[in-house]
PDB file of N, CA and C in Angstrom:
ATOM      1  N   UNK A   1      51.987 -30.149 -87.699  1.00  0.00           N
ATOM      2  CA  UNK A   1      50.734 -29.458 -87.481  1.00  0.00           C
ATOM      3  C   UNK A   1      50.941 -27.962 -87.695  1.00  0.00           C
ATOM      4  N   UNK A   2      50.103 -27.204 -88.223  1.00  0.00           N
ATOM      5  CA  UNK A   2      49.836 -25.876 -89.055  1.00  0.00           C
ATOM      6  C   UNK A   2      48.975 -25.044 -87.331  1.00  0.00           C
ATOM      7  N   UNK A   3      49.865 -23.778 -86.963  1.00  0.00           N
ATOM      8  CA  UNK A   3      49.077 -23.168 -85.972  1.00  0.00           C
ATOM      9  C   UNK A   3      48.504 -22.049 -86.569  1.00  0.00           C
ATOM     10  N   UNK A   4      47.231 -21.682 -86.713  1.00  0.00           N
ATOM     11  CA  UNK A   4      46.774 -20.375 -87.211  1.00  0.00           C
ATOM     12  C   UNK A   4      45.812 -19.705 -86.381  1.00  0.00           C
ATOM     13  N   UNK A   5      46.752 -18.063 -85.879  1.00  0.00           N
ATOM     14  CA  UNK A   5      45.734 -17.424 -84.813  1.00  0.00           C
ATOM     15  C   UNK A   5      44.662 -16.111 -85.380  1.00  0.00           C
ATOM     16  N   UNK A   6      43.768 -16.887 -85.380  1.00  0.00           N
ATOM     17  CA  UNK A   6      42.698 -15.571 -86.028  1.00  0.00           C
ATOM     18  C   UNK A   6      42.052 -14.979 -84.829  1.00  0.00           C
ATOM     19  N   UNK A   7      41.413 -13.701 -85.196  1.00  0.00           N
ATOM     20  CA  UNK A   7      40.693 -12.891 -84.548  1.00  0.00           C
ATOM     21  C   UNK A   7      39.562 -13.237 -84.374  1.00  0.00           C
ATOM     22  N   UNK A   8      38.578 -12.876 -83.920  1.00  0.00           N
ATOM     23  CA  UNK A   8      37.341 -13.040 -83.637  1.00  0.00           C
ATOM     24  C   UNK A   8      36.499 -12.882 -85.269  1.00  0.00           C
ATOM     25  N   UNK A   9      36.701 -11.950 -85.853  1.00  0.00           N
ATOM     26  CA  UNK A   9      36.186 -11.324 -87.085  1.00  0.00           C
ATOM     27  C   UNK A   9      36.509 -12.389 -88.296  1.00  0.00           C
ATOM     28  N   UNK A  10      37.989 -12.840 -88.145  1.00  0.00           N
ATOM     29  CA  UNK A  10      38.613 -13.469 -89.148  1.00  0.00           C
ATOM     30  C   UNK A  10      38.027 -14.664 -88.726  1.00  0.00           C
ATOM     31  N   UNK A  11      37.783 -15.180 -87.137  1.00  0.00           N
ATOM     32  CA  UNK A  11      37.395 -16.699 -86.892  1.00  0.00           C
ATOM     33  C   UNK A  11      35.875 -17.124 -88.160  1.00  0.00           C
ATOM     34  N   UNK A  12      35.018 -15.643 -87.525  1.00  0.00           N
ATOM     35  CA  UNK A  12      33.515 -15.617 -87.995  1.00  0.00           C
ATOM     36  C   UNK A  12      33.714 -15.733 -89.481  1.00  0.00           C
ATOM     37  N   UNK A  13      34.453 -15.148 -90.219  1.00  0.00           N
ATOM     38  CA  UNK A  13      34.616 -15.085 -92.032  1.00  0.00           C
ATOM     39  C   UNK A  13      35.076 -16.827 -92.353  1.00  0.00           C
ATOM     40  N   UNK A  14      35.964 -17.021 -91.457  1.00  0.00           N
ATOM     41  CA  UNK A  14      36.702 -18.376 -92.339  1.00  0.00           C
ATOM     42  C   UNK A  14      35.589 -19.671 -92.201  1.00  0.00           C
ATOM     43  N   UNK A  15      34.554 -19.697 -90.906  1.00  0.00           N
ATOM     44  CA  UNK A  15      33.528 -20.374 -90.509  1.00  0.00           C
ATOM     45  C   UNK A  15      32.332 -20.278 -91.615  1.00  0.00           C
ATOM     46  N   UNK A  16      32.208 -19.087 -91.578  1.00  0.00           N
ATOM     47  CA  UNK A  16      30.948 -18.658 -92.690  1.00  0.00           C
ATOM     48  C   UNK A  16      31.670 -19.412 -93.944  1.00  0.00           C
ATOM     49  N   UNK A  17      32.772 -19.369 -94.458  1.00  0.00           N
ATOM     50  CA  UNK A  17      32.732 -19.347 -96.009  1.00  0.00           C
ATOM     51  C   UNK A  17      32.975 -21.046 -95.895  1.00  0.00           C
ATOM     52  N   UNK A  18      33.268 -21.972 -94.979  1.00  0.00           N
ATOM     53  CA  UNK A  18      33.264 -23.080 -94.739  1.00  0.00           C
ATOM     54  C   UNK A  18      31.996 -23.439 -94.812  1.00  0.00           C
ATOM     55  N   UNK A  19      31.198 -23.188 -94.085  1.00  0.00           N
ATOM     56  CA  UNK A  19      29.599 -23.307 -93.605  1.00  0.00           C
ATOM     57  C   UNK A  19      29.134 -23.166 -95.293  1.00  0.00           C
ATOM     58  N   UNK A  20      29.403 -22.521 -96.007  1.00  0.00           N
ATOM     59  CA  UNK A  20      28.900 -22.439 -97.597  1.00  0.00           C
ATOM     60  C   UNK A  20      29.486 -23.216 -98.305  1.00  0.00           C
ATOM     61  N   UNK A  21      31.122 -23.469 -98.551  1.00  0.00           N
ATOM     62  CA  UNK A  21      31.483 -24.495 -99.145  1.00  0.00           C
ATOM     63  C   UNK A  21      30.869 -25.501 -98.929  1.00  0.00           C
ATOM     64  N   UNK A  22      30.492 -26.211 -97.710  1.00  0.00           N
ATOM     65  CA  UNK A  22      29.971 -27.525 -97.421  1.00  0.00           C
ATOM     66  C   UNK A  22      28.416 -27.365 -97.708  1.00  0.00           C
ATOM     67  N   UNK A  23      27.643 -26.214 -97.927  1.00  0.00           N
ATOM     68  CA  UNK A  23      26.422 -26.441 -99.063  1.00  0.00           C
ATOM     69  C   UNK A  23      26.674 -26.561-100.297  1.00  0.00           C
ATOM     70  N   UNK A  24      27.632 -25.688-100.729  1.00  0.00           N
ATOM     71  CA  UNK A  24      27.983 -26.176-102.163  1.00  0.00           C
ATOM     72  C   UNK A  24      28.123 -28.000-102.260  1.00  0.00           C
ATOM     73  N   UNK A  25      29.056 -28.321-101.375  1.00  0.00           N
ATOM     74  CA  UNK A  25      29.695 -29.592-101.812  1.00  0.00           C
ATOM     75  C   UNK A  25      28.492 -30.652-101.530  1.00  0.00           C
ATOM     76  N   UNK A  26      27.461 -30.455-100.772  1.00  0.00           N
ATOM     77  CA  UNK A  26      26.555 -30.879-100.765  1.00  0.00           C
ATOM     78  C   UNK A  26      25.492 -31.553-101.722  1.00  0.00           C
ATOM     79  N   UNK A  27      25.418 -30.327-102.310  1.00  0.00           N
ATOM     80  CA  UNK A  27      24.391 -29.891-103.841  1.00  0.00           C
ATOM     81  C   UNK A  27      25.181 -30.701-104.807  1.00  0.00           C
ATOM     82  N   UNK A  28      26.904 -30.893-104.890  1.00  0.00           N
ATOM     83  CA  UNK A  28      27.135 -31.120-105.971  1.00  0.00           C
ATOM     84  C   UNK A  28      27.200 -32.435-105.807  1.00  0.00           C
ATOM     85  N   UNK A  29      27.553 -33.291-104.992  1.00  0.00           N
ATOM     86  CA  UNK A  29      27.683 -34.791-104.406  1.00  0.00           C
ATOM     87  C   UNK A  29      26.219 -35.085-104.834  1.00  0.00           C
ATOM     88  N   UNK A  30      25.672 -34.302-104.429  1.00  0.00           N
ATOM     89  CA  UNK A  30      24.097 -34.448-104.886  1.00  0.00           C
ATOM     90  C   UNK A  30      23.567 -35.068-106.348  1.00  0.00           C
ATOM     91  N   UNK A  31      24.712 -34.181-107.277  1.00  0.00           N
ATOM     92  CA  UNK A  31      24.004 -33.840-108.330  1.00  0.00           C
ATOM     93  C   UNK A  31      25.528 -34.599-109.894  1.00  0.00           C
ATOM     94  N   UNK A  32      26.341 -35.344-109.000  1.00  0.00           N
ATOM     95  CA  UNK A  32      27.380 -35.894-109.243  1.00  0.00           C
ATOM     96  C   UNK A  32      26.950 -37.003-109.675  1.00  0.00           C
ATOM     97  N   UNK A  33      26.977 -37.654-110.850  1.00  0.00           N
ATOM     98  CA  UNK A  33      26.778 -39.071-111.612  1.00  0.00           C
ATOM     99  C   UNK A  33      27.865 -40.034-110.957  1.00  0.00           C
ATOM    100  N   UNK A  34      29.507 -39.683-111.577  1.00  0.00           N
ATOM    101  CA  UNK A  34      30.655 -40.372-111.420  1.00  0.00           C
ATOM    102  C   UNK A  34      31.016 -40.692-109.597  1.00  0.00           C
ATOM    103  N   UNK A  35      30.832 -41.744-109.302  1.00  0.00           N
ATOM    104  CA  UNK A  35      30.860 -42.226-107.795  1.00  0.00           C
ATOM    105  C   UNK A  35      32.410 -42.332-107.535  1.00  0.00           C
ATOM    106  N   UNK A  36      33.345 -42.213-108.386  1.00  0.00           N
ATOM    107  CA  UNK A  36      35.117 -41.950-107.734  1.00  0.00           C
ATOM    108  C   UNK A  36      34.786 -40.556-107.726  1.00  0.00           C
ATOM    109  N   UNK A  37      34.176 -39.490-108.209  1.00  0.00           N
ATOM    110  CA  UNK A  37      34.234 -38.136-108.192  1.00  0.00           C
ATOM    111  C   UNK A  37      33.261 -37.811-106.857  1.00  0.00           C
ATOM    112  N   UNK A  38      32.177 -38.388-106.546  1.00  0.00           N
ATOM    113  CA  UNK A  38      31.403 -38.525-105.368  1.00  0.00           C
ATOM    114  C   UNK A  38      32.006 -38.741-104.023  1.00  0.00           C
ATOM    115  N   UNK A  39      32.915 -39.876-104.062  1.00  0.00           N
ATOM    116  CA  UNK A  39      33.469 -39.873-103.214  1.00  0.00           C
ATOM    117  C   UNK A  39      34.415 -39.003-102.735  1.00  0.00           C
ATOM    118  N   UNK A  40      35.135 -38.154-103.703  1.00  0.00           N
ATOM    119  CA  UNK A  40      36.544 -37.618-103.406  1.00  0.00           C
ATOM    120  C   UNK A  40      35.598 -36.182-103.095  1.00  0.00           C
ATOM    121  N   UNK A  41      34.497 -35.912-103.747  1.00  0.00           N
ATOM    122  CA  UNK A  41      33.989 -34.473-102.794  1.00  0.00           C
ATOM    123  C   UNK A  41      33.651 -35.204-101.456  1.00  0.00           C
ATOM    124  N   UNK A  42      32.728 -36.169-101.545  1.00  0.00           N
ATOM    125  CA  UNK A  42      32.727 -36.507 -99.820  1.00  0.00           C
ATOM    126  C   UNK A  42      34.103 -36.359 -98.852  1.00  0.00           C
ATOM    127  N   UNK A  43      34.507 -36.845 -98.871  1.00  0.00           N
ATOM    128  CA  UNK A  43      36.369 -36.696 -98.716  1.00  0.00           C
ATOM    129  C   UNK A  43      36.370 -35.411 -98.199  1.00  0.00           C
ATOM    130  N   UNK A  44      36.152 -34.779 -99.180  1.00  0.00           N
ATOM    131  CA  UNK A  44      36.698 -33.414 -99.377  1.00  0.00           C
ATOM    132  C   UNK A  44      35.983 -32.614 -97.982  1.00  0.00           C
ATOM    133  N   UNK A  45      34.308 -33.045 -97.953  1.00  0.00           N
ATOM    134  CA  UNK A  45      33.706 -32.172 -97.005  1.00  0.00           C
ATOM    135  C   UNK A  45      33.620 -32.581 -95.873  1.00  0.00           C
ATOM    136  N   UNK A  46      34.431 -33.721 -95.386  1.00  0.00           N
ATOM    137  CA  UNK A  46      34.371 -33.971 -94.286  1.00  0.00           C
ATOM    138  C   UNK A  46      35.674 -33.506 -94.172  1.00  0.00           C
ATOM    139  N   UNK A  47      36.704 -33.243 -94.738  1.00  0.00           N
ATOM    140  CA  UNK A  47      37.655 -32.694 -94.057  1.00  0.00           C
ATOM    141  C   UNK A  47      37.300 -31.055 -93.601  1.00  0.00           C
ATOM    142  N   UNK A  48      36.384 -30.336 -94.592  1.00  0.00           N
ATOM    143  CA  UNK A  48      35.724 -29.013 -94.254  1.00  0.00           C
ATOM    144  C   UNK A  48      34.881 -29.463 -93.047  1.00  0.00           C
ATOM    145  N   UNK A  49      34.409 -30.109 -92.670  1.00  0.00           N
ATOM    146  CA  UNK A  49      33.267 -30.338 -91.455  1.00  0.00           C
ATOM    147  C   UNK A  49      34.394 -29.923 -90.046  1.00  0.00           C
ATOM    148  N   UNK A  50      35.779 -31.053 -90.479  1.00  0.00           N
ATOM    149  CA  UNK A  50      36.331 -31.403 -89.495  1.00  0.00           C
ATOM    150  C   UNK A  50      37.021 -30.048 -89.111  1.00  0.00           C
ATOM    151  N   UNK A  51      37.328 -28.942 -89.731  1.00  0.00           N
ATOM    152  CA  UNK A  51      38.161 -28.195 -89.856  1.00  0.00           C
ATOM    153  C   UNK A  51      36.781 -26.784 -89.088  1.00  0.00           C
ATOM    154  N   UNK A  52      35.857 -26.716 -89.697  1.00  0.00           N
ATOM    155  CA  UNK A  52      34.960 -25.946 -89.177  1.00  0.00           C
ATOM    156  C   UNK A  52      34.789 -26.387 -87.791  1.00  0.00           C
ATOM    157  N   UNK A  53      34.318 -27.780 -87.340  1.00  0.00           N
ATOM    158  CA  UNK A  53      33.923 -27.851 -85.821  1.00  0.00           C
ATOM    159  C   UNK A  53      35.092 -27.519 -85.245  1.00  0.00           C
ATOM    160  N   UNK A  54      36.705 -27.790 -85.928  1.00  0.00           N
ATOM    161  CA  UNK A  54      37.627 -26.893 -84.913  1.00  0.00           C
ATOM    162  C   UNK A  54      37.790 -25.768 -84.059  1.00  0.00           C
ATOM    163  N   UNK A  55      36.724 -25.042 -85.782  1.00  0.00           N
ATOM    164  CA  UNK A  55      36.412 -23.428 -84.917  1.00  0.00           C
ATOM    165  C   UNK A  55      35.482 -23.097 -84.345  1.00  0.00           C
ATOM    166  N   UNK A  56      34.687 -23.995 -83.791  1.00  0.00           N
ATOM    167  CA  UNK A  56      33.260 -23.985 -83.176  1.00  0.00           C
ATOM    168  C   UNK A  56      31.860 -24.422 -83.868  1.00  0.00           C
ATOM    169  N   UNK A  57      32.609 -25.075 -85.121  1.00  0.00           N
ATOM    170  CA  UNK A  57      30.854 -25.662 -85.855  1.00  0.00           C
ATOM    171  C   UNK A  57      30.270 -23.797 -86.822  1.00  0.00           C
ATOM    172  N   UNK A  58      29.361 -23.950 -87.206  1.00  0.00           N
ATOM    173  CA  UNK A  58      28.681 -23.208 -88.235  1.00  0.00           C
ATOM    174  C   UNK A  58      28.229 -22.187 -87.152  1.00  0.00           C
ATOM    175  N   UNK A  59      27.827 -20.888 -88.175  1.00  0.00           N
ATOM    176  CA  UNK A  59      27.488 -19.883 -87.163  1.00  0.00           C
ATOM    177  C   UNK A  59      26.192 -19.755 -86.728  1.00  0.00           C
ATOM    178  N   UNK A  60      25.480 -19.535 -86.363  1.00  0.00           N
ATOM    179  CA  UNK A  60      23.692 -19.555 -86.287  1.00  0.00           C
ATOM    180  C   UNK A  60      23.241 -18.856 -87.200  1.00  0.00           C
ATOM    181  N   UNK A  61      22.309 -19.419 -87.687  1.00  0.00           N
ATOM    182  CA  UNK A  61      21.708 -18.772 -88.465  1.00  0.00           C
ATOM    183  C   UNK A  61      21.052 -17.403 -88.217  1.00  0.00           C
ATOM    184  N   UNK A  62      21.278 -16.221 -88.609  1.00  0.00           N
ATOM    185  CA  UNK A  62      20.758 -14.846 -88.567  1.00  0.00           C
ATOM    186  C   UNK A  62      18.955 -15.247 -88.889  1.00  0.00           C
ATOM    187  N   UNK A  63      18.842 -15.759 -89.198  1.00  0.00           N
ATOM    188  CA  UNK A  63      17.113 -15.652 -89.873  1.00  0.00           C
ATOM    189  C   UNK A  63      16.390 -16.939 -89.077  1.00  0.00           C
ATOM    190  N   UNK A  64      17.074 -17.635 -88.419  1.00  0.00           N
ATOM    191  CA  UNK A  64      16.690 -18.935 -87.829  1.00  0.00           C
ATOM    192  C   UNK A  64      15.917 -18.678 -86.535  1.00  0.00           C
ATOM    193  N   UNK A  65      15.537 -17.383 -86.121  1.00  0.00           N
ATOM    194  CA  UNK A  65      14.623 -16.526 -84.419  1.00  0.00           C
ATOM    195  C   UNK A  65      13.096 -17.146 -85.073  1.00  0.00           C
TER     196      UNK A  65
END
């Protein structure tokens, strides 16, 4: 197991750019014909899901008041 201690600042950056990868990977699973290639992004974003709720899940949305 991999220990990595971030800051508060660094927690918020690595969350955010997770929180976007997994719209990207979204859109493209979306928009993906080949179902072995479908699957292996699914794959892919649940290991980003799993790795984000480590750090507390997605950040709130700024525009979401």
């Amino acid at each position: 197991m991999v220990e990595i201690r971030l800051d508060d600042a660094e927690a918020a950056l690595v969350r955010e750019l997770l929180d976007a990868a997994l719209r990207d990977l979204s859109h493209e699973i979306a928009d993906t014909d080949r179902s072995t290639f479908r699957d292996q992004l699914k794959q892919r974003r649940a290991l980003l899901a799993g790795v984000l709720e480590q750090l507390g899940g997605p950040l709130p949305d700024p525009g979401a008041d």
